[in-house]
C-alpha atoms as a PDB file:
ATOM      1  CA  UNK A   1     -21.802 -41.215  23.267  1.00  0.00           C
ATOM      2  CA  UNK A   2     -23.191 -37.749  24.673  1.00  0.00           C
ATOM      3  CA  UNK A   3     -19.934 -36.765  25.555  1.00  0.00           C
ATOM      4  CA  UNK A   4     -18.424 -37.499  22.567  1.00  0.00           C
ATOM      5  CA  UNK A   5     -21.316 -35.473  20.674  1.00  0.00           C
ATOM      6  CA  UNK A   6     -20.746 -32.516  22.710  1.00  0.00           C
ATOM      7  CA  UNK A   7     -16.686 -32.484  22.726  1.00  0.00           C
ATOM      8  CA  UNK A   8     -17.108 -33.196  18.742  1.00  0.00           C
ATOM      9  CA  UNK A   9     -19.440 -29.877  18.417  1.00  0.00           C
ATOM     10  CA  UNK A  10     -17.292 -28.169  20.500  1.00  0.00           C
ATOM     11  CA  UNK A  11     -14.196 -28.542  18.484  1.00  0.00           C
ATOM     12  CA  UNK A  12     -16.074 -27.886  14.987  1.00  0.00           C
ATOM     13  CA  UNK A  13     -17.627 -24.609  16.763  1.00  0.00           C
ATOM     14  CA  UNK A  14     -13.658 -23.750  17.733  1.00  0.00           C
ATOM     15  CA  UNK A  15     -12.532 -24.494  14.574  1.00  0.00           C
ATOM     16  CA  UNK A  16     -14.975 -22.468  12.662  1.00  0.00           C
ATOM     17  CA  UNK A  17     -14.471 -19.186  15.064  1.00  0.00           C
ATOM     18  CA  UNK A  18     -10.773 -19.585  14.445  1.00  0.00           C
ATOM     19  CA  UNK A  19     -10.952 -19.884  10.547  1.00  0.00           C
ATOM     20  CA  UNK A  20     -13.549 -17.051  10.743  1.00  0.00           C
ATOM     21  CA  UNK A  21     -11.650 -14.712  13.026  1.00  0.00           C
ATOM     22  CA  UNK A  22      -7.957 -15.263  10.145  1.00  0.00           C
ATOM     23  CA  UNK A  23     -10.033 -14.600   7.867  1.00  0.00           C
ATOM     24  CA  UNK A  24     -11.414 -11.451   8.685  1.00  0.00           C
ATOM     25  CA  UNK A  25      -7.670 -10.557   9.999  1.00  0.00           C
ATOM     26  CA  UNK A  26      -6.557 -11.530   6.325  1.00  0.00           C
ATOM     27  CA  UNK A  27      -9.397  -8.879   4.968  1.00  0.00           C
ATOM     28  CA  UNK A  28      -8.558  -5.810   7.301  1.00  0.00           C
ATOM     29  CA  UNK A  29      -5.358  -6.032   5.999  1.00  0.00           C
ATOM     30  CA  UNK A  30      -4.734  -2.901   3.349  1.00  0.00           C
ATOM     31  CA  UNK A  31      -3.494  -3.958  -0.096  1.00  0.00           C
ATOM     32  CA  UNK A  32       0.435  -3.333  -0.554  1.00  0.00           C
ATOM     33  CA  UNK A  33       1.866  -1.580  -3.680  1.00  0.00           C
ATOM     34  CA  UNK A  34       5.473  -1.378  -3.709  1.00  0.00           C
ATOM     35  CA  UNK A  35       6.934   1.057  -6.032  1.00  0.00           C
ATOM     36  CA  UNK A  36      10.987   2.252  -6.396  1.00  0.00           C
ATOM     37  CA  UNK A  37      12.454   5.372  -7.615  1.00  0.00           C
ATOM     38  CA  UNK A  38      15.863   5.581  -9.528  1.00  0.00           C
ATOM     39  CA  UNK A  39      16.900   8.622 -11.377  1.00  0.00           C
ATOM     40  CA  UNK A  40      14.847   9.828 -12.927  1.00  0.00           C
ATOM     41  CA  UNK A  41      11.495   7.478 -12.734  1.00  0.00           C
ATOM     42  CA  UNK A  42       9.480   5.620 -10.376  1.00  0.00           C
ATOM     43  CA  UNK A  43       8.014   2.000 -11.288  1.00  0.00           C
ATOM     44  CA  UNK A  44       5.791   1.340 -12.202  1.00  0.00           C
ATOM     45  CA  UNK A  45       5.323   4.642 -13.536  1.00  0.00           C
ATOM     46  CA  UNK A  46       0.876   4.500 -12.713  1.00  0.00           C
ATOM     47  CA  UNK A  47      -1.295   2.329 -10.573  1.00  0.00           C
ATOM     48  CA  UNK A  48      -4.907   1.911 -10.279  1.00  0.00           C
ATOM     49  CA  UNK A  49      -6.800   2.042  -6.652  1.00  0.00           C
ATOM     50  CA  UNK A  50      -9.939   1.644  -5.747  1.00  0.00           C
ATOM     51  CA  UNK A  51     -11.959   4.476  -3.940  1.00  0.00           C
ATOM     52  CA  UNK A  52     -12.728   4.103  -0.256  1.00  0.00           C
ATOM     53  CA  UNK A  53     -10.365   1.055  -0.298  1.00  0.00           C
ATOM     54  CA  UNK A  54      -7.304   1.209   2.592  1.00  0.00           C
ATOM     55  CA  UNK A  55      -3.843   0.419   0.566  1.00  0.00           C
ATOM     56  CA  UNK A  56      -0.292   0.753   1.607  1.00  0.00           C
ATOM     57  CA  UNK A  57       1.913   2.046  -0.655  1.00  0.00           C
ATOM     58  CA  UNK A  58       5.734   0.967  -0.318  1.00  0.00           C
ATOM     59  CA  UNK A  59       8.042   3.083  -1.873  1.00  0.00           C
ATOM     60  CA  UNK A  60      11.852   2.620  -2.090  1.00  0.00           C
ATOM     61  CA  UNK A  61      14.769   4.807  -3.420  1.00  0.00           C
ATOM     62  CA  UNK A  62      17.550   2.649  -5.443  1.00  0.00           C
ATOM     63  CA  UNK A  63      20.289   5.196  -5.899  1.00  0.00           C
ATOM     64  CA  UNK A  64      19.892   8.046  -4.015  1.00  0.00           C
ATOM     65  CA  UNK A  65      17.519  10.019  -1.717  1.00  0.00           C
ATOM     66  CA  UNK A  66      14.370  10.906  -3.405  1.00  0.00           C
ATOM     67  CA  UNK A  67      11.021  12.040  -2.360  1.00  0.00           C
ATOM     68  CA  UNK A  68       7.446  10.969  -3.432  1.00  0.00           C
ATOM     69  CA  UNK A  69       4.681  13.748  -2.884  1.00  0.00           C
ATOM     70  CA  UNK A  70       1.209  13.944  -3.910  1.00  0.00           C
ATOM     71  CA  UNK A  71      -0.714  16.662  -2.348  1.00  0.00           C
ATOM     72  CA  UNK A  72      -4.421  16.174  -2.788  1.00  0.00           C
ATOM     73  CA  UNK A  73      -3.859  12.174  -1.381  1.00  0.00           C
ATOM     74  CA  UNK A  74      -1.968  13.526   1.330  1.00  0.00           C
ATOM     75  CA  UNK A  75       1.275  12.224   0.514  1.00  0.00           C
ATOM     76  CA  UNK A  76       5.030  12.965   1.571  1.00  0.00           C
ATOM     77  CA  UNK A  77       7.896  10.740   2.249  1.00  0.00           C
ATOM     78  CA  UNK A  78      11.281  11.334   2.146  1.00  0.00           C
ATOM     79  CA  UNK A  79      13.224   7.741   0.582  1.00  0.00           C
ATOM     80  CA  UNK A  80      16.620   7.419   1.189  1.00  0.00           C
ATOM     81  CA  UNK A  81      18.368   4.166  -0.193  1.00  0.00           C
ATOM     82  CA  UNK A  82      18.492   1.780   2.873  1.00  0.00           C
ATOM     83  CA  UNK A  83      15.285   1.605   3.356  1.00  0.00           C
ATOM     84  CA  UNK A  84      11.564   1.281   2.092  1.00  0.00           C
ATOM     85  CA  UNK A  85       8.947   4.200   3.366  1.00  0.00           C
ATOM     86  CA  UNK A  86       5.370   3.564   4.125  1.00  0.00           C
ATOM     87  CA  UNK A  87       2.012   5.332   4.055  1.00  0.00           C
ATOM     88  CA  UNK A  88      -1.255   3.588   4.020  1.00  0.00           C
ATOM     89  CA  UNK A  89      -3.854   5.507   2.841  1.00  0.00           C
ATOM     90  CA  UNK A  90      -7.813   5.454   2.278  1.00  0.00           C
ATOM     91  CA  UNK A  91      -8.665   7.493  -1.029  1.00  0.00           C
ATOM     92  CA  UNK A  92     -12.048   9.079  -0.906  1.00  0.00           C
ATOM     93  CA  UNK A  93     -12.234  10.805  -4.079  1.00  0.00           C
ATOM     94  CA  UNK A  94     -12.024   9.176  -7.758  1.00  0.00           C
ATOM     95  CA  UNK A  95      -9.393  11.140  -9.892  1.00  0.00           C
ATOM     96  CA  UNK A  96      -6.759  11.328 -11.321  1.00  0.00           C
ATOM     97  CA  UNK A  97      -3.262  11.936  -9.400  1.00  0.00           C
ATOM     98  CA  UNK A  98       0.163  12.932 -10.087  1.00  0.00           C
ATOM     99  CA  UNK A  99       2.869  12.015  -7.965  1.00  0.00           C
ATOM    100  CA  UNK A 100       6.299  13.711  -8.045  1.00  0.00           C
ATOM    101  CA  UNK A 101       9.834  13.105  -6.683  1.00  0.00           C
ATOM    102  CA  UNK A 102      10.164  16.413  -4.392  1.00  0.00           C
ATOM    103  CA  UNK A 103      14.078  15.982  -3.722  1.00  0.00           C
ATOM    104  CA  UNK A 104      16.444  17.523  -6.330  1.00  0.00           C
ATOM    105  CA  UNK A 105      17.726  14.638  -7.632  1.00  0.00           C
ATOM    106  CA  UNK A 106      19.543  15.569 -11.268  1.00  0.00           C
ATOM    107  CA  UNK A 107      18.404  17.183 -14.767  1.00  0.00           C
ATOM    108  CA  UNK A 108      15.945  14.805 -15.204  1.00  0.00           C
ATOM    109  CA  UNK A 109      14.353  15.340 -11.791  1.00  0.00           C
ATOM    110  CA  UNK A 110      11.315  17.687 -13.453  1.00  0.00           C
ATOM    111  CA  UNK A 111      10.719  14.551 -15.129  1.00  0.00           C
ATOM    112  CA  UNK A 112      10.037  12.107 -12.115  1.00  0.00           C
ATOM    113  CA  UNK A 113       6.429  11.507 -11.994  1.00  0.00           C
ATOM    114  CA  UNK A 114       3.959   8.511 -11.629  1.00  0.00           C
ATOM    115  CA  UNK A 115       0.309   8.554 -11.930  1.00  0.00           C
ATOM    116  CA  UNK A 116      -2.241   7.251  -9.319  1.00  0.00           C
ATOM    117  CA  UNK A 117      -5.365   6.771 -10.433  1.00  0.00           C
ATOM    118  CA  UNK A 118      -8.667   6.021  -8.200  1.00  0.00           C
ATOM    119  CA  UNK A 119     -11.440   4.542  -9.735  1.00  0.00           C
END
């Protein structure tokens, strides 16, 4: 009956350090935000993120190679159709951002913005 006391402790102890140790993994992992461009707009078109909070930001080109630059967040990826572009980034200041497509990409291309805002 010992035994079986101790092996039966054992395996809830195991059990709980596993369940604890996903869960933390689950909560170190940044928040993903996928956004596309097409001529001439990304969507969505503004997000909201939280200060001092890690996200990933996914951004895609559709049609043709664009680019997705904001300065003060220290962003700058080039997006070419056939695949998605990552940056994962940790904003320390609340604000207000504008994002712009810095590849020439048409008339419309002065027009190719998207907000990020940090609350």
């Amino acid at each position: 009956m010992k035994r079986f006391v101790i092996v039966f402790f054992s395996v809830v102890i195991l059990a709980s350090t596993a369940a604890a140790l996903r869960l933390v993994a689950q909560e170190s992992q940044p928040q993903v935000v996928t956004i596309s461009a097409k001529r001439f707009e990304f969507t969505p078109n503004q997000i909201t993120l939280k200060r001092g909070e890690p996200v990933t930001l996914r951004v895609s080109a559709e049609d043709r190679d664009h680019g997705f630059y904001q300065k003060d967040l220290k962003i700058d990826l080039d997006l070419t159709p056939d695949h998605a572009s990552e940056v994962t980034i940790t904003p320390d200041k609340s604000g207000r951002y504008v994002a712009i497509c810095d590849h020439f990409c048409g008339s419309g291309h002065g027009n190719m913005k998207m907000v990020i805002n940090v609350e």
